[in-house]
Every structure is written in structure tokens, then in C-alpha cells.
Protein backbone atom coordinates (compact mmCIF):
# COMPACT_ATOMS: atom_id res chain seq x y z
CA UNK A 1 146.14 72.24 64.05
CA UNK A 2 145.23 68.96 62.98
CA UNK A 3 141.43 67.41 63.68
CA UNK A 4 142.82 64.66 65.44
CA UNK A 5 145.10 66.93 67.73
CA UNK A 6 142.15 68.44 69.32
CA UNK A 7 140.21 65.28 69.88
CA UNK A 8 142.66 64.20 71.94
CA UNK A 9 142.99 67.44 73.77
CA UNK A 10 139.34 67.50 74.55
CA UNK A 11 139.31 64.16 75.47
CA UNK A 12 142.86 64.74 78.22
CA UNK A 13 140.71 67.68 79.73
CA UNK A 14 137.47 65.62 79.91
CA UNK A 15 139.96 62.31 81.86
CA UNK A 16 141.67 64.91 83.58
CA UNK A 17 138.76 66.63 84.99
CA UNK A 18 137.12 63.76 86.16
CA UNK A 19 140.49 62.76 87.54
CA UNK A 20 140.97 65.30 89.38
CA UNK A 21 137.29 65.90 90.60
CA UNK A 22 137.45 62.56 92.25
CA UNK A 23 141.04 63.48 93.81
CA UNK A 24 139.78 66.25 95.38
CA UNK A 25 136.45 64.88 96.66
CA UNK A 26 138.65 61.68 98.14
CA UNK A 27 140.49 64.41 99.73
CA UNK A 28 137.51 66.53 100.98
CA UNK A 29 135.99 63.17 102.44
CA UNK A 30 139.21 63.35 104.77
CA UNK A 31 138.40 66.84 105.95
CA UNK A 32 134.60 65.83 105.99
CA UNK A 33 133.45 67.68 103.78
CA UNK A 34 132.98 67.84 99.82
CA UNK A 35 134.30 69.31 96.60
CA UNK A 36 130.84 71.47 96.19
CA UNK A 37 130.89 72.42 99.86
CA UNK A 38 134.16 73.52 99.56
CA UNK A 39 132.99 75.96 96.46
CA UNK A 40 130.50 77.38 98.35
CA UNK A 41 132.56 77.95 101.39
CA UNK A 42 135.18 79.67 99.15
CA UNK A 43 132.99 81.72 97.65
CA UNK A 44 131.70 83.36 100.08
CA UNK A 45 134.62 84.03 102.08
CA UNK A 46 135.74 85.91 99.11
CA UNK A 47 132.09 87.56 98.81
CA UNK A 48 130.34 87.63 101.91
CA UNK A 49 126.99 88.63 101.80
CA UNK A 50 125.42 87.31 98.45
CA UNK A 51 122.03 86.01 97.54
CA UNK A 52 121.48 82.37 97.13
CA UNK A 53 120.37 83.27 93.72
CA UNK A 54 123.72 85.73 93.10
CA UNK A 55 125.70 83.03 94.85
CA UNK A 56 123.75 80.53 91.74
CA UNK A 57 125.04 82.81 89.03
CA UNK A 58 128.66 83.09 90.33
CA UNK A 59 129.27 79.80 90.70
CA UNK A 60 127.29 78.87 87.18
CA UNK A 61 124.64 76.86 89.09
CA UNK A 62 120.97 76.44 88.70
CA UNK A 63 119.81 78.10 91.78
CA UNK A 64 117.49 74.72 92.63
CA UNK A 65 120.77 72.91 92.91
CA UNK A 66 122.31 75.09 95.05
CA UNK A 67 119.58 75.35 97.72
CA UNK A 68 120.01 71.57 99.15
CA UNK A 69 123.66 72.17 99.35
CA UNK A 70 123.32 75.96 101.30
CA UNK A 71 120.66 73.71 103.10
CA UNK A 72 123.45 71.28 104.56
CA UNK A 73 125.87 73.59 105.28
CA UNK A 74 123.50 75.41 107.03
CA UNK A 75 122.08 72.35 109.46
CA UNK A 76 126.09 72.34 110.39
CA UNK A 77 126.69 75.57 110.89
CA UNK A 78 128.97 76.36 108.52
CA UNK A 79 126.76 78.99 107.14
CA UNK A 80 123.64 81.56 107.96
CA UNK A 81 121.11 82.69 106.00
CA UNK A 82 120.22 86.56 106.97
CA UNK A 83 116.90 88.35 105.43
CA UNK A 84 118.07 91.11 102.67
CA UNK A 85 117.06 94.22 104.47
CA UNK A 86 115.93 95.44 101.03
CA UNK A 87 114.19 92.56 99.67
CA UNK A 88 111.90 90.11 102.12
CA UNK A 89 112.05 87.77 99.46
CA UNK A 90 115.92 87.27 99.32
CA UNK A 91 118.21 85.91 101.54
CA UNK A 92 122.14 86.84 102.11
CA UNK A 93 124.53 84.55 102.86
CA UNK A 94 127.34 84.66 105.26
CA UNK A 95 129.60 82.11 107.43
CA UNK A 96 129.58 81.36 110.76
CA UNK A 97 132.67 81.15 112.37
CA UNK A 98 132.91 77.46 112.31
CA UNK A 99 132.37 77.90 108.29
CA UNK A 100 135.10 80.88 108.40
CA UNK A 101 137.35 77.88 110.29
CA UNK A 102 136.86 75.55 107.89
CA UNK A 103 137.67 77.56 105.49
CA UNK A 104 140.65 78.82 106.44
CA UNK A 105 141.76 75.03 107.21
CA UNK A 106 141.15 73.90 104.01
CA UNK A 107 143.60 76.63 102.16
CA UNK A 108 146.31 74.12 103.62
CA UNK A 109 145.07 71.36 101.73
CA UNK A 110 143.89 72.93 98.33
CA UNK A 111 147.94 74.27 98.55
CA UNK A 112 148.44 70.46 99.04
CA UNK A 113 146.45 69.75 96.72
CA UNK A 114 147.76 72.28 94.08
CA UNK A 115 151.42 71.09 95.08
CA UNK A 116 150.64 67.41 94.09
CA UNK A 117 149.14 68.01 90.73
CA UNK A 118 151.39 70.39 89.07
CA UNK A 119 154.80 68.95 90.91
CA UNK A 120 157.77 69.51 88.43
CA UNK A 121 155.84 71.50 86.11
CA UNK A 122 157.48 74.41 84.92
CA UNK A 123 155.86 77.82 85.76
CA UNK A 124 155.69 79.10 82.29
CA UNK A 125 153.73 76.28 81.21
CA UNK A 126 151.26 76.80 83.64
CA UNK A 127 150.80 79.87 82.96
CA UNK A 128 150.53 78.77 79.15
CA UNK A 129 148.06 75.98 80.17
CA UNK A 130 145.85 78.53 82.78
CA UNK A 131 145.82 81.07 79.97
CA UNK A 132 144.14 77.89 77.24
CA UNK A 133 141.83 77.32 79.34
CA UNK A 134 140.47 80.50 80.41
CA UNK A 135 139.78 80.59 76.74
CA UNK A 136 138.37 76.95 76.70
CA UNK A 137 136.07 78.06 79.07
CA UNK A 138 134.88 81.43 77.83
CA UNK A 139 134.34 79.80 74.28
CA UNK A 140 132.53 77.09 76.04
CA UNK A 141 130.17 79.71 77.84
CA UNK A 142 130.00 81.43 74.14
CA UNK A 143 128.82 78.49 72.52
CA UNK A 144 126.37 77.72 75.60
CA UNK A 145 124.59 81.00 75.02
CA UNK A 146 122.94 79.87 71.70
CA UNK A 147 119.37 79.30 71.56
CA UNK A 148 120.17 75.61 71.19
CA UNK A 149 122.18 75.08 74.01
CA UNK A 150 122.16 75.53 77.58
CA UNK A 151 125.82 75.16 79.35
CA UNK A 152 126.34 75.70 83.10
């Protein structure tokens, strides 16, 4: 593969990420919520019950950054943070049942979503294209790991 081929393949998934970062937080904003809300909100529906700092390392986030975020969603009571019966320090995580709600109304529009984007693309492809960059990604956390560089 040619030097120049995989410029410009870096450089489609760098447009097309920021592409379709913005496309989803224009569509969040109609919900009223956000893209990293919506993460968080995911998340834990899937796994109910994490730390903040668990929740951190799942979704590759510095837990600092996280904190302001599980702070908003908790001042609209989307979410609750319960004491860790076995550690005072920690806190677990778990939605309300206006988070839960939210939740489960925004599975219509990441379909949506998901149903705009890849329109008309065949299935193999995408599976082609999800398998690439599953790799992308895993050599990208590889590469983060060195002393040198830190990648989140």
C-alpha cells in the first residue's frame, strides 16, 4: 500500500470523525442533550453500577473530565451517585428513571442516526470497514502505551 494511500485514509477518518461528531451533537441539541451525555447514559445502562473512576477507564477518559459531566447529569436527574458499600471513598453510578427514559428514547434516534450515515451501503462493506477500524483503534491504543505518548 502506497504512502500516499494512507495519508489520505487517515486524513477521511480524521474529516469524517469530526463530521460526524458535529452531526450527532446537532442532533443531541434537538433531544437536549449532548454527544458525551449520551456516552455516559449508554454506558451505564449497559453497566449499571460502576465507579466514576471504572466508568473513566471504560470510556478512555481522564477521570477529572468525567466528573463535571456525571456532575450535570446528576443536577438533572438523569443519574445518582450511591456510596460503594465496600469502599467510602468510591462512588457507584446508576440512572434514575428519568436517565433510564432518556435513554431508551434516544435508541430511536442513534437508529436514525445510524440509518442516515451508512444509507445504501452494502452490509459486507461495513462489516469490512467496522472490522479496519477496530484495528485502527487497537493499534492506536498500542502506540499510545509507549513511554512517549499518552492516547485517550
Amino acid at each position: 500500500m502506497s504512502l500516499d494511500l494512507k495519508r489520505r485514509v487517515i486524513a477521511q477518518l480524521v474529516e469524517s470523525s469530526r463530521l460526524l461528531r458535529n452531526y450527532i451533537d446537532h442532533r443531541a441539541k434537538e433531544r437536549g442533550t449532548t454527544r458525551a451525555q449520551w456516552i455516559v447514559l449508554f454506558r451505564l445502562r449497559q453497566q449499571e453500577g460502576l465507579s466514576q473512576v471504572d466508568l473513566a477507564d471504560v470510556l478512555e477518559l481522564q477521570p477529572i473530565s468525567l466528573v463535571r459531566l456525571l456532575d450535570r447529569l446528576v443536577e438533572h436527574g438523569l443519574l445518582e451517585r450511591r456510596p460503594d458499600p465496600r469502599d467510602r471513598r468510591a462512588n457507584r453510578l446508576f440512572l434514575t428513571q428519568s436517565g433510564r427514559q432518556l435513554v431508551d428514547d434516544l435508541d430511536s434516534l442513534r437508529d436514525a442516526i445510524a440509518t442516515d450515515v451508512l444509507r445504501d451501503i452494502p452490509a459486507g462493506a461495513l462489516q469490512t470497514s467496522l472490522d479496519t477500524l477496530v484495528e485502527v483503534k487497537e493499534r492506536l491504543k498500542s502506540l499510545g502505551e509507549s513511554p512517549d505518548i499518552a492516547i485517550k
